[in-house]
PDB file of N, CA and C in Angstrom:
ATOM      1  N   UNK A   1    -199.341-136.747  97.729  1.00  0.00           N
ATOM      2  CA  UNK A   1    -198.969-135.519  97.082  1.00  0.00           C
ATOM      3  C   UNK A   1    -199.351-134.352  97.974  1.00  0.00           C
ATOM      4  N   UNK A   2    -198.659-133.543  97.694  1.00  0.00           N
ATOM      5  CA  UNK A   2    -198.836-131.815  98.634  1.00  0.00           C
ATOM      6  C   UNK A   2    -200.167-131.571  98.105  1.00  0.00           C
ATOM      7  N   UNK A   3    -200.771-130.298  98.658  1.00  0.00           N
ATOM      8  CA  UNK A   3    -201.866-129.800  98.197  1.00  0.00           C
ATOM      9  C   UNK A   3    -200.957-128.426  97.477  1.00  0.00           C
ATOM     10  N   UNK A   4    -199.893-128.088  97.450  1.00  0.00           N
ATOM     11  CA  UNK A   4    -199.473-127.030  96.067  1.00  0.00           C
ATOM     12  C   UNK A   4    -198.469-127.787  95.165  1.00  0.00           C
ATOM     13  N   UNK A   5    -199.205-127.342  93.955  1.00  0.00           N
ATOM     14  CA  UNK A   5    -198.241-127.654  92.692  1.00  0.00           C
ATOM     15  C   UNK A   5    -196.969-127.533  92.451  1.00  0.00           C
ATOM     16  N   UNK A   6    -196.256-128.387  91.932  1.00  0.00           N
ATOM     17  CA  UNK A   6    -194.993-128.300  91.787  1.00  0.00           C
ATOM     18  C   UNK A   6    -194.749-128.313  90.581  1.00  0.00           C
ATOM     19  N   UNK A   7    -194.016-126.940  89.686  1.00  0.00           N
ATOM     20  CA  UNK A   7    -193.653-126.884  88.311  1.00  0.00           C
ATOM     21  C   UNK A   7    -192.720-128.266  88.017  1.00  0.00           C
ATOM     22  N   UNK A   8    -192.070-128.261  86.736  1.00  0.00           N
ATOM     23  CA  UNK A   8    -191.410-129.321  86.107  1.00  0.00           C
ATOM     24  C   UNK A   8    -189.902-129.474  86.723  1.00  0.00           C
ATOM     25  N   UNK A   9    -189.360-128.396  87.510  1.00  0.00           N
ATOM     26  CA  UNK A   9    -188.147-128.513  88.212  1.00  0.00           C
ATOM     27  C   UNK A   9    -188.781-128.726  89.794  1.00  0.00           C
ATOM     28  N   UNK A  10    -189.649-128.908  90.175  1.00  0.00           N
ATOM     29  CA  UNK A  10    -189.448-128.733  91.641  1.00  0.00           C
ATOM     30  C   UNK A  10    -189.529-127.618  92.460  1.00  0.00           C
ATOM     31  N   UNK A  11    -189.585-126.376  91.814  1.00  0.00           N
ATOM     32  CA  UNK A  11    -190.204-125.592  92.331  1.00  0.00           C
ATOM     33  C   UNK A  11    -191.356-124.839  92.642  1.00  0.00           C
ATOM     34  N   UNK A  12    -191.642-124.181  94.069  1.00  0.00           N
ATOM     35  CA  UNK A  12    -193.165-123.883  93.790  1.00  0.00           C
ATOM     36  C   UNK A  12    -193.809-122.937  93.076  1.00  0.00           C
ATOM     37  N   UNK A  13    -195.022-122.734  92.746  1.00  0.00           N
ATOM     38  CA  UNK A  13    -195.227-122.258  91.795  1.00  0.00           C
ATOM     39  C   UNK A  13    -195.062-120.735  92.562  1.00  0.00           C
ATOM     40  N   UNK A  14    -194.451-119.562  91.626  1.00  0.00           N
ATOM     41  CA  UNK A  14    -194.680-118.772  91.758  1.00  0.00           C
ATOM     42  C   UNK A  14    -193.211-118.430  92.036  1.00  0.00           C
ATOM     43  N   UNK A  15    -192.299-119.242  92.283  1.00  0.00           N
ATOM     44  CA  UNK A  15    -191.220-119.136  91.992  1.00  0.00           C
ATOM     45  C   UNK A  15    -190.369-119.136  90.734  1.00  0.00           C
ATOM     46  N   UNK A  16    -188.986-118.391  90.439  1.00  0.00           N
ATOM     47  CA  UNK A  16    -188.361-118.364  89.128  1.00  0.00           C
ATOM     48  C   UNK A  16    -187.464-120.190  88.973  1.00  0.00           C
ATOM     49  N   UNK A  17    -188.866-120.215  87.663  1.00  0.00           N
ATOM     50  CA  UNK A  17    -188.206-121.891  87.267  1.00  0.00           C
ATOM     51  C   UNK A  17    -186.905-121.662  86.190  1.00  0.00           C
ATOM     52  N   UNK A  18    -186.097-120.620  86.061  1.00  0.00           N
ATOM     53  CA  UNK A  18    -184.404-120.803  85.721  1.00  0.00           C
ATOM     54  C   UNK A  18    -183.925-120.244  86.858  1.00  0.00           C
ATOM     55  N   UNK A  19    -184.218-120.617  87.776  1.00  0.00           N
ATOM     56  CA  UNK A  19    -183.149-120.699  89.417  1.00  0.00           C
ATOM     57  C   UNK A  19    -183.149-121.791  89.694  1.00  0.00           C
ATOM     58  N   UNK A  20    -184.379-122.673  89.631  1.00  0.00           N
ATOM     59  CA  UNK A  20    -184.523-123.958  89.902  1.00  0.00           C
ATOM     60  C   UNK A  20    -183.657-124.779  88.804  1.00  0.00           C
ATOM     61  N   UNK A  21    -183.814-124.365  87.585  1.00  0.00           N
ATOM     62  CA  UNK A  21    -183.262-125.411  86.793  1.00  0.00           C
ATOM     63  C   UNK A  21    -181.446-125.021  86.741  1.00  0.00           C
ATOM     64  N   UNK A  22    -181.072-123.434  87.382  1.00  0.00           N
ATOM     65  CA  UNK A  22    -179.346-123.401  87.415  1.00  0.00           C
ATOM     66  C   UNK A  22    -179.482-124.309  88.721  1.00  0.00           C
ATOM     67  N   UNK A  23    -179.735-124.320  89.896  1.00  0.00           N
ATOM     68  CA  UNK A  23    -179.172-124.896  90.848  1.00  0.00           C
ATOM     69  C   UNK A  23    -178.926-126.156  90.251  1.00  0.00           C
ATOM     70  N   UNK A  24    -180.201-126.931  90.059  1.00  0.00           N
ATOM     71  CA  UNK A  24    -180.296-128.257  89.179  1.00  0.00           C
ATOM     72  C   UNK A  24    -178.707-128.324  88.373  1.00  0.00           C
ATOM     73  N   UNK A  25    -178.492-127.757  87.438  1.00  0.00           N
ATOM     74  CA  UNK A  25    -177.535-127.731  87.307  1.00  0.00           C
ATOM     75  C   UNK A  25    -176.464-127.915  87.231  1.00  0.00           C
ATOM     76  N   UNK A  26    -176.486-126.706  89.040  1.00  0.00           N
ATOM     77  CA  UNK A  26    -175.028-126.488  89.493  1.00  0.00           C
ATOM     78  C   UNK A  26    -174.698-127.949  90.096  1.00  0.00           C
ATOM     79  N   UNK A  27    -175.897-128.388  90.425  1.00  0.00           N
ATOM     80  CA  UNK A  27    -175.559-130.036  91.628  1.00  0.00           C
ATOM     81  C   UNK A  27    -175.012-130.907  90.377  1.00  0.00           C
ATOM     82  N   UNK A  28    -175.678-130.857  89.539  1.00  0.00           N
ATOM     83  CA  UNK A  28    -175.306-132.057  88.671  1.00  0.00           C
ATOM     84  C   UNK A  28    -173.826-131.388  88.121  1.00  0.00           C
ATOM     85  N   UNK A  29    -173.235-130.654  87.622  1.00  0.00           N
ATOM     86  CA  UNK A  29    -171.650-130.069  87.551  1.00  0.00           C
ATOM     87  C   UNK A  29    -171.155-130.766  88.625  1.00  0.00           C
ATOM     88  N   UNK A  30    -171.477-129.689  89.894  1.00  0.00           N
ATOM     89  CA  UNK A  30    -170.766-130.298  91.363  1.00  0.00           C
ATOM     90  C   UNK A  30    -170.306-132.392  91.078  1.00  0.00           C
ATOM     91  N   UNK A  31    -171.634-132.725  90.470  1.00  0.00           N
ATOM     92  CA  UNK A  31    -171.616-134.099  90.847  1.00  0.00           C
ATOM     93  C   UNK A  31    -170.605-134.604  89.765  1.00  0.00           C
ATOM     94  N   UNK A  32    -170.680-134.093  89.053  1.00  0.00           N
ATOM     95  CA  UNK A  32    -169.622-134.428  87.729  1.00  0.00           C
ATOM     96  C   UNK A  32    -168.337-134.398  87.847  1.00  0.00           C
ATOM     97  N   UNK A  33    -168.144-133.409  88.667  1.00  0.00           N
ATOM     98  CA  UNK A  33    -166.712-132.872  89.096  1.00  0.00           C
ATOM     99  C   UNK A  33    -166.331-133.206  89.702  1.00  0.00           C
ATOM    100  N   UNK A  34    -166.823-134.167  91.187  1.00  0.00           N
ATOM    101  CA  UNK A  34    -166.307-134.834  91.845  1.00  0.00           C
ATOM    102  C   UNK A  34    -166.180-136.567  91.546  1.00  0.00           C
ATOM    103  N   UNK A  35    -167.199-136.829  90.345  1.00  0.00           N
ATOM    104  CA  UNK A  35    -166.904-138.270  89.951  1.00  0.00           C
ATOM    105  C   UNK A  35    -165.576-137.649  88.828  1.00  0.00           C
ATOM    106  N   UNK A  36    -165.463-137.354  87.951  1.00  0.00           N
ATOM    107  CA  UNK A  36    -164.181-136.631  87.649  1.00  0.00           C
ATOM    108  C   UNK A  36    -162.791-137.309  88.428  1.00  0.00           C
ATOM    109  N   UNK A  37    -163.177-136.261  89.248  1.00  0.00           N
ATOM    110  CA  UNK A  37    -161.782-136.202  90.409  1.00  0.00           C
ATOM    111  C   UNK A  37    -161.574-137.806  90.944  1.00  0.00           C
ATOM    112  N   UNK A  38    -162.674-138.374  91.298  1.00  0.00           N
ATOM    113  CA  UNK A  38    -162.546-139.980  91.501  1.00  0.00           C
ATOM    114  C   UNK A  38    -161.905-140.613  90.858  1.00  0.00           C
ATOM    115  N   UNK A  39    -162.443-140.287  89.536  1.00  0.00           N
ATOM    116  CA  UNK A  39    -161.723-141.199  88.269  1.00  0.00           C
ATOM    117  C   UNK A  39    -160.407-140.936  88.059  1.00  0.00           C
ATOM    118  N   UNK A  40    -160.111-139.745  88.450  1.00  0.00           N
ATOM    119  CA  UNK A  40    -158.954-139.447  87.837  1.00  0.00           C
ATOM    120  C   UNK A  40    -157.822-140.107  88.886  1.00  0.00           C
ATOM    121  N   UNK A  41    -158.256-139.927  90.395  1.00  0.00           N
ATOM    122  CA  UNK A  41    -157.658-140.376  91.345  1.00  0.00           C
ATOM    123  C   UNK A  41    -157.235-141.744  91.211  1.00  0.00           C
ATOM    124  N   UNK A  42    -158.523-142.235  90.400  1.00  0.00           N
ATOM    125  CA  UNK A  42    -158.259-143.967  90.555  1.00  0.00           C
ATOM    126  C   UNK A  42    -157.097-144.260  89.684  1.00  0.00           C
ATOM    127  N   UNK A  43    -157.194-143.390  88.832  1.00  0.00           N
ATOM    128  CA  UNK A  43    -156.160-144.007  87.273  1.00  0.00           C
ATOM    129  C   UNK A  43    -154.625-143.469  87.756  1.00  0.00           C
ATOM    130  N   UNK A  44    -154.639-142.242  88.635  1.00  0.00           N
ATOM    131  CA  UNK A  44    -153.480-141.971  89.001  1.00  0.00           C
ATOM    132  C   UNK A  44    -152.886-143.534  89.970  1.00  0.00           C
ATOM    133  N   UNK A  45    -154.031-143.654  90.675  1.00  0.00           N
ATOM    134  CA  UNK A  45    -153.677-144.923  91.406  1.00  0.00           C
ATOM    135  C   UNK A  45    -153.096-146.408  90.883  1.00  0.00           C
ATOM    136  N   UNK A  46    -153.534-146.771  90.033  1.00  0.00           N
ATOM    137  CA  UNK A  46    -153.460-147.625  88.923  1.00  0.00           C
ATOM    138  C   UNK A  46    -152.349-147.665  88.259  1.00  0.00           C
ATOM    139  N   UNK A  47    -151.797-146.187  87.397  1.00  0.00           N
ATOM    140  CA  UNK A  47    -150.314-145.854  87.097  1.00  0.00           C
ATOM    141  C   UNK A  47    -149.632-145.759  88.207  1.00  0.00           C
ATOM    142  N   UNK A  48    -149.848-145.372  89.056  1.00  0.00           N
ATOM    143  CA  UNK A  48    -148.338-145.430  89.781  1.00  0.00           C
ATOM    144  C   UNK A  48    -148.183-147.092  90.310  1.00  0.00           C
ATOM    145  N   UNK A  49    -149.145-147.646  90.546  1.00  0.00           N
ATOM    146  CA  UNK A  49    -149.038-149.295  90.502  1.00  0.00           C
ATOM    147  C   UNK A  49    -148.431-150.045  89.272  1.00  0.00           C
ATOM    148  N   UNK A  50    -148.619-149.823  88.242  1.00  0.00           N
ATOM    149  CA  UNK A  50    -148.132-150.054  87.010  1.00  0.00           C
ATOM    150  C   UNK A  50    -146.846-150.041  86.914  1.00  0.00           C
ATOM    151  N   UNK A  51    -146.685-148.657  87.219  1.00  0.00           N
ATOM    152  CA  UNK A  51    -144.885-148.087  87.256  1.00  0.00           C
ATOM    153  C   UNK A  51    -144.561-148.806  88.329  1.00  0.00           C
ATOM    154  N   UNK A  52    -144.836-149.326  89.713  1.00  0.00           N
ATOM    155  CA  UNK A  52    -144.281-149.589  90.508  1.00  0.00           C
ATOM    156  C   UNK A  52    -143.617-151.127  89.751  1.00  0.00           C
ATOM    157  N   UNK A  53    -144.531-151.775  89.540  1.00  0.00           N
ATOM    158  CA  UNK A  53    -144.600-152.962  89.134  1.00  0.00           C
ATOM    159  C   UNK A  53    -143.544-153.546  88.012  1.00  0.00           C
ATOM    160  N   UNK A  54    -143.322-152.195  87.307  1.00  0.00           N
ATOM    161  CA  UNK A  54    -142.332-152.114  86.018  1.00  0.00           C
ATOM    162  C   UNK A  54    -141.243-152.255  86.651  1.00  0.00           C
ATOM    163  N   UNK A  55    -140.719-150.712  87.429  1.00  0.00           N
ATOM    164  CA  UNK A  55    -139.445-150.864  88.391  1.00  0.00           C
ATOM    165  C   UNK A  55    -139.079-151.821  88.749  1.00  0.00           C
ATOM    166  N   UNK A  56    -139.772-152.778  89.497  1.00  0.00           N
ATOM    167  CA  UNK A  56    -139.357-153.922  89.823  1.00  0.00           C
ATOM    168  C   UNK A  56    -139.070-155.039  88.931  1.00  0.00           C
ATOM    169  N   UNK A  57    -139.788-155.088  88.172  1.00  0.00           N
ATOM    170  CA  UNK A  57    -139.257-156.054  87.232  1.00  0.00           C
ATOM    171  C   UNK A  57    -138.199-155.825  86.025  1.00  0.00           C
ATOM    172  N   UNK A  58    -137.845-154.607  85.699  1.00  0.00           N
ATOM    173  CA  UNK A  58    -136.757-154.027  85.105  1.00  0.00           C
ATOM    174  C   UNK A  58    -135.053-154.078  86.087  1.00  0.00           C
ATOM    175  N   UNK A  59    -135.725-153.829  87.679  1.00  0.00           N
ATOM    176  CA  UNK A  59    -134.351-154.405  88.239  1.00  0.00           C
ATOM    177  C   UNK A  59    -134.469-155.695  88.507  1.00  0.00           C
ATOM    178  N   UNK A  60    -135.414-156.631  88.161  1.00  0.00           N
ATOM    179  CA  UNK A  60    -135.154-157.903  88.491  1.00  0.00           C
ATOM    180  C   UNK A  60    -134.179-158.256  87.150  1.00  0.00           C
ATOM    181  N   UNK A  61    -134.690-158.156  85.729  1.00  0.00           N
ATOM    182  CA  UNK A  61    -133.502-157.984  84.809  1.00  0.00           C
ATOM    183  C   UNK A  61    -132.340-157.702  84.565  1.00  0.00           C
ATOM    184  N   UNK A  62    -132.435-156.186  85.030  1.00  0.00           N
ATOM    185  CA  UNK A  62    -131.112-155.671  84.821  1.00  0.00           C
ATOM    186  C   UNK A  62    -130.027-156.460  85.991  1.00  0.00           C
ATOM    187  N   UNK A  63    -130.637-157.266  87.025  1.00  0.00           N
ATOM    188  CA  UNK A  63    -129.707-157.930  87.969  1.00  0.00           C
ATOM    189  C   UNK A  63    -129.665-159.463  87.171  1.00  0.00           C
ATOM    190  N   UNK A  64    -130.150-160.079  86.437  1.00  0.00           N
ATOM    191  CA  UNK A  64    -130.218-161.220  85.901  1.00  0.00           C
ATOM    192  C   UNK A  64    -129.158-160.672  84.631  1.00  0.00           C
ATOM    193  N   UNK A  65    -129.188-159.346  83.754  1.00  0.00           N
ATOM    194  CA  UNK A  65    -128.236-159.267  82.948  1.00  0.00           C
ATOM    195  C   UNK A  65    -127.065-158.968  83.410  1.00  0.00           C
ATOM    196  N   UNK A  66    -127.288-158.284  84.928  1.00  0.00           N
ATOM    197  CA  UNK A  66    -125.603-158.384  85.174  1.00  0.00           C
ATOM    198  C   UNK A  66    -124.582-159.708  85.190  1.00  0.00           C
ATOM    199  N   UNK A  67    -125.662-160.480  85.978  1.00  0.00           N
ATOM    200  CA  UNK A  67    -125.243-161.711  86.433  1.00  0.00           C
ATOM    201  C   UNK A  67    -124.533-162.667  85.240  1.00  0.00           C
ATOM    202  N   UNK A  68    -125.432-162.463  84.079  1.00  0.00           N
ATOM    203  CA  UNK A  68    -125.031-162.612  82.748  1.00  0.00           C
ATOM    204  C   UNK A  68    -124.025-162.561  82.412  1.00  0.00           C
ATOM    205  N   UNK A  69    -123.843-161.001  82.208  1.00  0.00           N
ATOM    206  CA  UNK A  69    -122.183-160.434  81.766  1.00  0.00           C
ATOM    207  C   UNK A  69    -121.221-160.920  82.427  1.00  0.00           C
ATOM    208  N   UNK A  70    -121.300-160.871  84.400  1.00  0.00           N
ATOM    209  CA  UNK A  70    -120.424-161.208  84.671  1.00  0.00           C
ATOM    210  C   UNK A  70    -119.707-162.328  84.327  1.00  0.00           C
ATOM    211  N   UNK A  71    -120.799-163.133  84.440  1.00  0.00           N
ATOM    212  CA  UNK A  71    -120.408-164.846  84.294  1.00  0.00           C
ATOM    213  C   UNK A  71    -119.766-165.084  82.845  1.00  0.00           C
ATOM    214  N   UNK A  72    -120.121-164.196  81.890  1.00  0.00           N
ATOM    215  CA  UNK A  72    -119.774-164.002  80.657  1.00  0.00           C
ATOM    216  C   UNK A  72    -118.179-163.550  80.401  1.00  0.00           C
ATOM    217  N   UNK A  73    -118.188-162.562  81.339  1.00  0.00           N
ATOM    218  CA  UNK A  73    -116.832-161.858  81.358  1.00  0.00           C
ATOM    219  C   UNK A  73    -115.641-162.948  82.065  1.00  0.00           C
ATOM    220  N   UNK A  74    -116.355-163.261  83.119  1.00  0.00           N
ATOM    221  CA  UNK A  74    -115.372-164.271  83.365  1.00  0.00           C
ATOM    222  C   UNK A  74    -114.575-165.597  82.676  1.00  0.00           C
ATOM    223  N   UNK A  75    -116.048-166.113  82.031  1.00  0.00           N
ATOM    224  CA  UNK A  75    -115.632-166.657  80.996  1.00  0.00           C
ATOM    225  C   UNK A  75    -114.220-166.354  79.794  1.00  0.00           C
ATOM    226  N   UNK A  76    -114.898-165.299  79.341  1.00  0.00           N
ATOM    227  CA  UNK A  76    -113.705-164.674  78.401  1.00  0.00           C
ATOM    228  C   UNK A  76    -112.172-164.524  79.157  1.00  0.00           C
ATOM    229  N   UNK A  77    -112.118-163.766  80.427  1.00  0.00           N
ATOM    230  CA  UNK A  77    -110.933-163.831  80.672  1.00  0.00           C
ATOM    231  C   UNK A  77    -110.575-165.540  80.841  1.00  0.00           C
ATOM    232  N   UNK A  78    -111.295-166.302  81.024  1.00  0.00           N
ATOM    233  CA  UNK A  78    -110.768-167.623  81.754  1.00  0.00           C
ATOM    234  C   UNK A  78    -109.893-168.101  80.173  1.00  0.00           C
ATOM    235  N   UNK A  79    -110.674-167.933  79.352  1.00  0.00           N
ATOM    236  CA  UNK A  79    -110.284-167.880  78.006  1.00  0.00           C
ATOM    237  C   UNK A  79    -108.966-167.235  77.490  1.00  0.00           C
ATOM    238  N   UNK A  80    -109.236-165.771  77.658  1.00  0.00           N
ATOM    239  CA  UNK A  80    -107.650-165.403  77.455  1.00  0.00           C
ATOM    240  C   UNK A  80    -106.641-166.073  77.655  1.00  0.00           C
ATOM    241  N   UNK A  81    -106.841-166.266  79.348  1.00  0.00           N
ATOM    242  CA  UNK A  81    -105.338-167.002  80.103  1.00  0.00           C
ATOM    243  C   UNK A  81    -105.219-167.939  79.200  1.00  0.00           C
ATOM    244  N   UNK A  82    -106.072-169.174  79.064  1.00  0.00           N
ATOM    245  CA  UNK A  82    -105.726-170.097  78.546  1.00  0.00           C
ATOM    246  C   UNK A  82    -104.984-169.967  76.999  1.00  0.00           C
ATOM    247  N   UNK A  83    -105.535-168.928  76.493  1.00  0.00           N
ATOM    248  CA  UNK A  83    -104.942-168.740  75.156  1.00  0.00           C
ATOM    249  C   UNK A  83    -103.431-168.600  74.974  1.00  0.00           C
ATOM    250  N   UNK A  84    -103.187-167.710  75.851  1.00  0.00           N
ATOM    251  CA  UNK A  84    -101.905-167.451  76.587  1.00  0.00           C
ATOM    252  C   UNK A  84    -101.124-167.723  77.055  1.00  0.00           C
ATOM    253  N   UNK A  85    -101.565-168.887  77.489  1.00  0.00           N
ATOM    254  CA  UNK A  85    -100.623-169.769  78.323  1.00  0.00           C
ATOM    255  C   UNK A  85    -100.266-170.762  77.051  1.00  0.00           C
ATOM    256  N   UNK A  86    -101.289-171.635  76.210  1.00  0.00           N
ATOM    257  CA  UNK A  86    -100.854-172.299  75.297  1.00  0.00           C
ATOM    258  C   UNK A  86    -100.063-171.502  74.197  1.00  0.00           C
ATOM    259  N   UNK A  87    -100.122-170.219  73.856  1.00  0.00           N
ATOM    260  CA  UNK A  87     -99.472-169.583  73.046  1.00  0.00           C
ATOM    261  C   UNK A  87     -98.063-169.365  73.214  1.00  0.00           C
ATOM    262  N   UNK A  88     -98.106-169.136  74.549  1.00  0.00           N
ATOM    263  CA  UNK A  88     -96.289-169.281  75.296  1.00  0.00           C
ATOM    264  C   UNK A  88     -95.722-170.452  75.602  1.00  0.00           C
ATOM    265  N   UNK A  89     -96.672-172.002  75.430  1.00  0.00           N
ATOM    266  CA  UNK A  89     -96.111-172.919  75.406  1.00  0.00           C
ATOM    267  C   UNK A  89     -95.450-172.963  74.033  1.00  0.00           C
ATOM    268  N   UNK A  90     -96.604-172.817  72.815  1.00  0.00           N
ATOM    269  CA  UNK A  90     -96.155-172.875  71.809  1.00  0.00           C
ATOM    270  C   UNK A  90     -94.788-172.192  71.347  1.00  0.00           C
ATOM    271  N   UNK A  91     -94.483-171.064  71.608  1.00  0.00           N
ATOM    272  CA  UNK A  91     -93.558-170.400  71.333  1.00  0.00           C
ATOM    273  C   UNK A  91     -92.559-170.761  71.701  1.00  0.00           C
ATOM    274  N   UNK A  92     -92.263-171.267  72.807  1.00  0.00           N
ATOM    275  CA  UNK A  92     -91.321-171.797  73.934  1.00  0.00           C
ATOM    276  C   UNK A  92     -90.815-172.892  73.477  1.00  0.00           C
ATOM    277  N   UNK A  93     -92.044-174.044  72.638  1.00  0.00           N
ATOM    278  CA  UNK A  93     -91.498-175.012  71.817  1.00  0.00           C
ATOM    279  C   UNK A  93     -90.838-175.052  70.681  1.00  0.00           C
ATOM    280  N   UNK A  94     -91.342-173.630  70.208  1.00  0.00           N
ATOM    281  CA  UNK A  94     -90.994-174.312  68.420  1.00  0.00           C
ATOM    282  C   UNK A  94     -91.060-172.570  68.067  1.00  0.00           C
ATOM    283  N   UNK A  95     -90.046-172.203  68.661  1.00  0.00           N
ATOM    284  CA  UNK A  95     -90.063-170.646  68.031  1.00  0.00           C
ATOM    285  C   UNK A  95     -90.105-170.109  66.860  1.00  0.00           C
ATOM    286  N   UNK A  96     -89.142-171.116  66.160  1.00  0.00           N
ATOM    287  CA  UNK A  96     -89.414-170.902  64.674  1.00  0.00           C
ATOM    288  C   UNK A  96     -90.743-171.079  64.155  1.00  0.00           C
ATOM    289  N   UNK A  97     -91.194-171.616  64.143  1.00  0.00           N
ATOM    290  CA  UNK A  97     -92.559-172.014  63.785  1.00  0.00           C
ATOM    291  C   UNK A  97     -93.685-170.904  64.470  1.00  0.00           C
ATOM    292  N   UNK A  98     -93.438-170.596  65.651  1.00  0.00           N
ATOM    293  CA  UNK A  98     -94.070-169.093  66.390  1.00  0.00           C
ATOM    294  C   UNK A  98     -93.666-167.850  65.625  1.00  0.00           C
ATOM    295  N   UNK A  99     -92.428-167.844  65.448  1.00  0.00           N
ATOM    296  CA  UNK A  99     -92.396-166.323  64.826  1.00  0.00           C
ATOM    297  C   UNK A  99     -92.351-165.996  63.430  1.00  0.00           C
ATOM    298  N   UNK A 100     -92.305-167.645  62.187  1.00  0.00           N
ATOM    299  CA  UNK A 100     -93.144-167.451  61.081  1.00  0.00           C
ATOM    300  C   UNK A 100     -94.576-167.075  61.550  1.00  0.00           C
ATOM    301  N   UNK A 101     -94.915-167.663  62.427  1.00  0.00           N
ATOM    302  CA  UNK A 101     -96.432-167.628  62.256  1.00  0.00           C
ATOM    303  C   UNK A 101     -97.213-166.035  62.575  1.00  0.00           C
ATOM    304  N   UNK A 102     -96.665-165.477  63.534  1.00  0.00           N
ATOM    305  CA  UNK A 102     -96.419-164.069  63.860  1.00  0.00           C
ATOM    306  C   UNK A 102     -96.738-163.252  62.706  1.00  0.00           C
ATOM    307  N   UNK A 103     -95.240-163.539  61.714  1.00  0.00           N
ATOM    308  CA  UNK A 103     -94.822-162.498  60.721  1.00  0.00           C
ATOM    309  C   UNK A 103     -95.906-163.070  59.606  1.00  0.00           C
ATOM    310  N   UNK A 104     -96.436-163.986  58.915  1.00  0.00           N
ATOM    311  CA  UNK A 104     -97.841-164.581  58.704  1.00  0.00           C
ATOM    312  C   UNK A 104     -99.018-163.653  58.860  1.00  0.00           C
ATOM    313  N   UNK A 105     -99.496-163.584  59.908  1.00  0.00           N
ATOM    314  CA  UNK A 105    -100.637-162.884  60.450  1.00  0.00           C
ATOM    315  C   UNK A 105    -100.172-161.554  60.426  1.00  0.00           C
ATOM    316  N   UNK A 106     -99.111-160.982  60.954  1.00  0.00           N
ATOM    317  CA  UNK A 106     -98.997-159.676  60.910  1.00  0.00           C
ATOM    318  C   UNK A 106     -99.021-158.900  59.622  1.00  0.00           C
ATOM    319  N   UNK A 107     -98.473-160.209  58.382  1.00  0.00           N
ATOM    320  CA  UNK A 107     -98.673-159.350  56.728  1.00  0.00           C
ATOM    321  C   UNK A 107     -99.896-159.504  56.701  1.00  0.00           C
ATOM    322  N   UNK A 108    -100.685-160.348  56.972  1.00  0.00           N
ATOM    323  CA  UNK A 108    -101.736-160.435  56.155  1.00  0.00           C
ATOM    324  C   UNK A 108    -102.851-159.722  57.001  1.00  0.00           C
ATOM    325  N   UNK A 109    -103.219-159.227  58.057  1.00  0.00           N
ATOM    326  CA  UNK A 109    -103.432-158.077  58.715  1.00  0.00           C
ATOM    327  C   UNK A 109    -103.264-156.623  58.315  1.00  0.00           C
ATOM    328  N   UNK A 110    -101.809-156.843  58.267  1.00  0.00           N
ATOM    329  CA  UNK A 110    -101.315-155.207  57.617  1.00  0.00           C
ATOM    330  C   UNK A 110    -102.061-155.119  56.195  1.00  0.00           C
ATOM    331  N   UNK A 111    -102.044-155.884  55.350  1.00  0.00           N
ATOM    332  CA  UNK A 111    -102.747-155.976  54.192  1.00  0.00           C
ATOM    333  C   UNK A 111    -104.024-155.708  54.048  1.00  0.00           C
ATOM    334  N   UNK A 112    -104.839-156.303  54.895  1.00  0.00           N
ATOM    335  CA  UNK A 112    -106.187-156.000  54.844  1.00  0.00           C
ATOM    336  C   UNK A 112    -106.485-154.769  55.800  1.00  0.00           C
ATOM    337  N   UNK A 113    -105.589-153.687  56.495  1.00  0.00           N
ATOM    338  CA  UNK A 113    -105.919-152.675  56.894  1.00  0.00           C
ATOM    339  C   UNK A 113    -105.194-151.384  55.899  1.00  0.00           C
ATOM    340  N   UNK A 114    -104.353-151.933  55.365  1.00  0.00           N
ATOM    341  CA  UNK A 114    -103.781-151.007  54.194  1.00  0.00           C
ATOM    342  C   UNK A 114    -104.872-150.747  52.993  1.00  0.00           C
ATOM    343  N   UNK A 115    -105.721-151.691  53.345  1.00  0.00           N
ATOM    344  CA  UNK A 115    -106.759-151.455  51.817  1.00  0.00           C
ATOM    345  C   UNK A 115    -107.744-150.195  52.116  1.00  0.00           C
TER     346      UNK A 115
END
């Protein structure tokens, strides 16, 4: 130990102990403010990793749902044709029987949109 006393902040005696205890203080603010800023840095760091991480896996989807549709869409048209093609066989065979069937669907259509 020194041979002069040291008040309860660290300063010597005879000095003003609320200078000692603002500096005290001000360091511990200072110190606050820069663990603060750390933290905050880190979490900014963290979210934008997060988000990065999202992006990517939202276009890994949205390329797996395209792939989807397409294959989907294709489907359907592959479908049409075929509908189409047997529908013009049909007709081609047995017209009568095609264009009752026509006038068929077309009343009973018109009917249920007339309501």
């Amino acid at each position: 130990m020194s041979d002069l006393p040291n008040d309860t902040f660290g300063a010597a005696p005879g000095s003003d102990p609320f200078a000692a205890a603002k500096a005290s203080a001000l360091k511990a603010a200072e110190e606050l403010r820069a663990a603060a800023a750390a933290k905050a840095e880190e979490f900014r760091s963290v979210a934008e990793n997060q988000a990065q991480h999202f992006k990517e896996a939202a276009g890994e989807k949205a390329a797996e749902f395209k792939d989807y549709a397409g294959k989907a869409w294709d489907g359907a048209r592959t479908q049409a044709k075929d509908f189409t093609a047997e529908a013009e066989k049909f007709a081609r065979e047995k017209p009568l029987q095609a264009l009752l069937t026509a006038f068929g669907v077309g009343f009973v259509l018109g009917a249920i949109f007339k309501r």
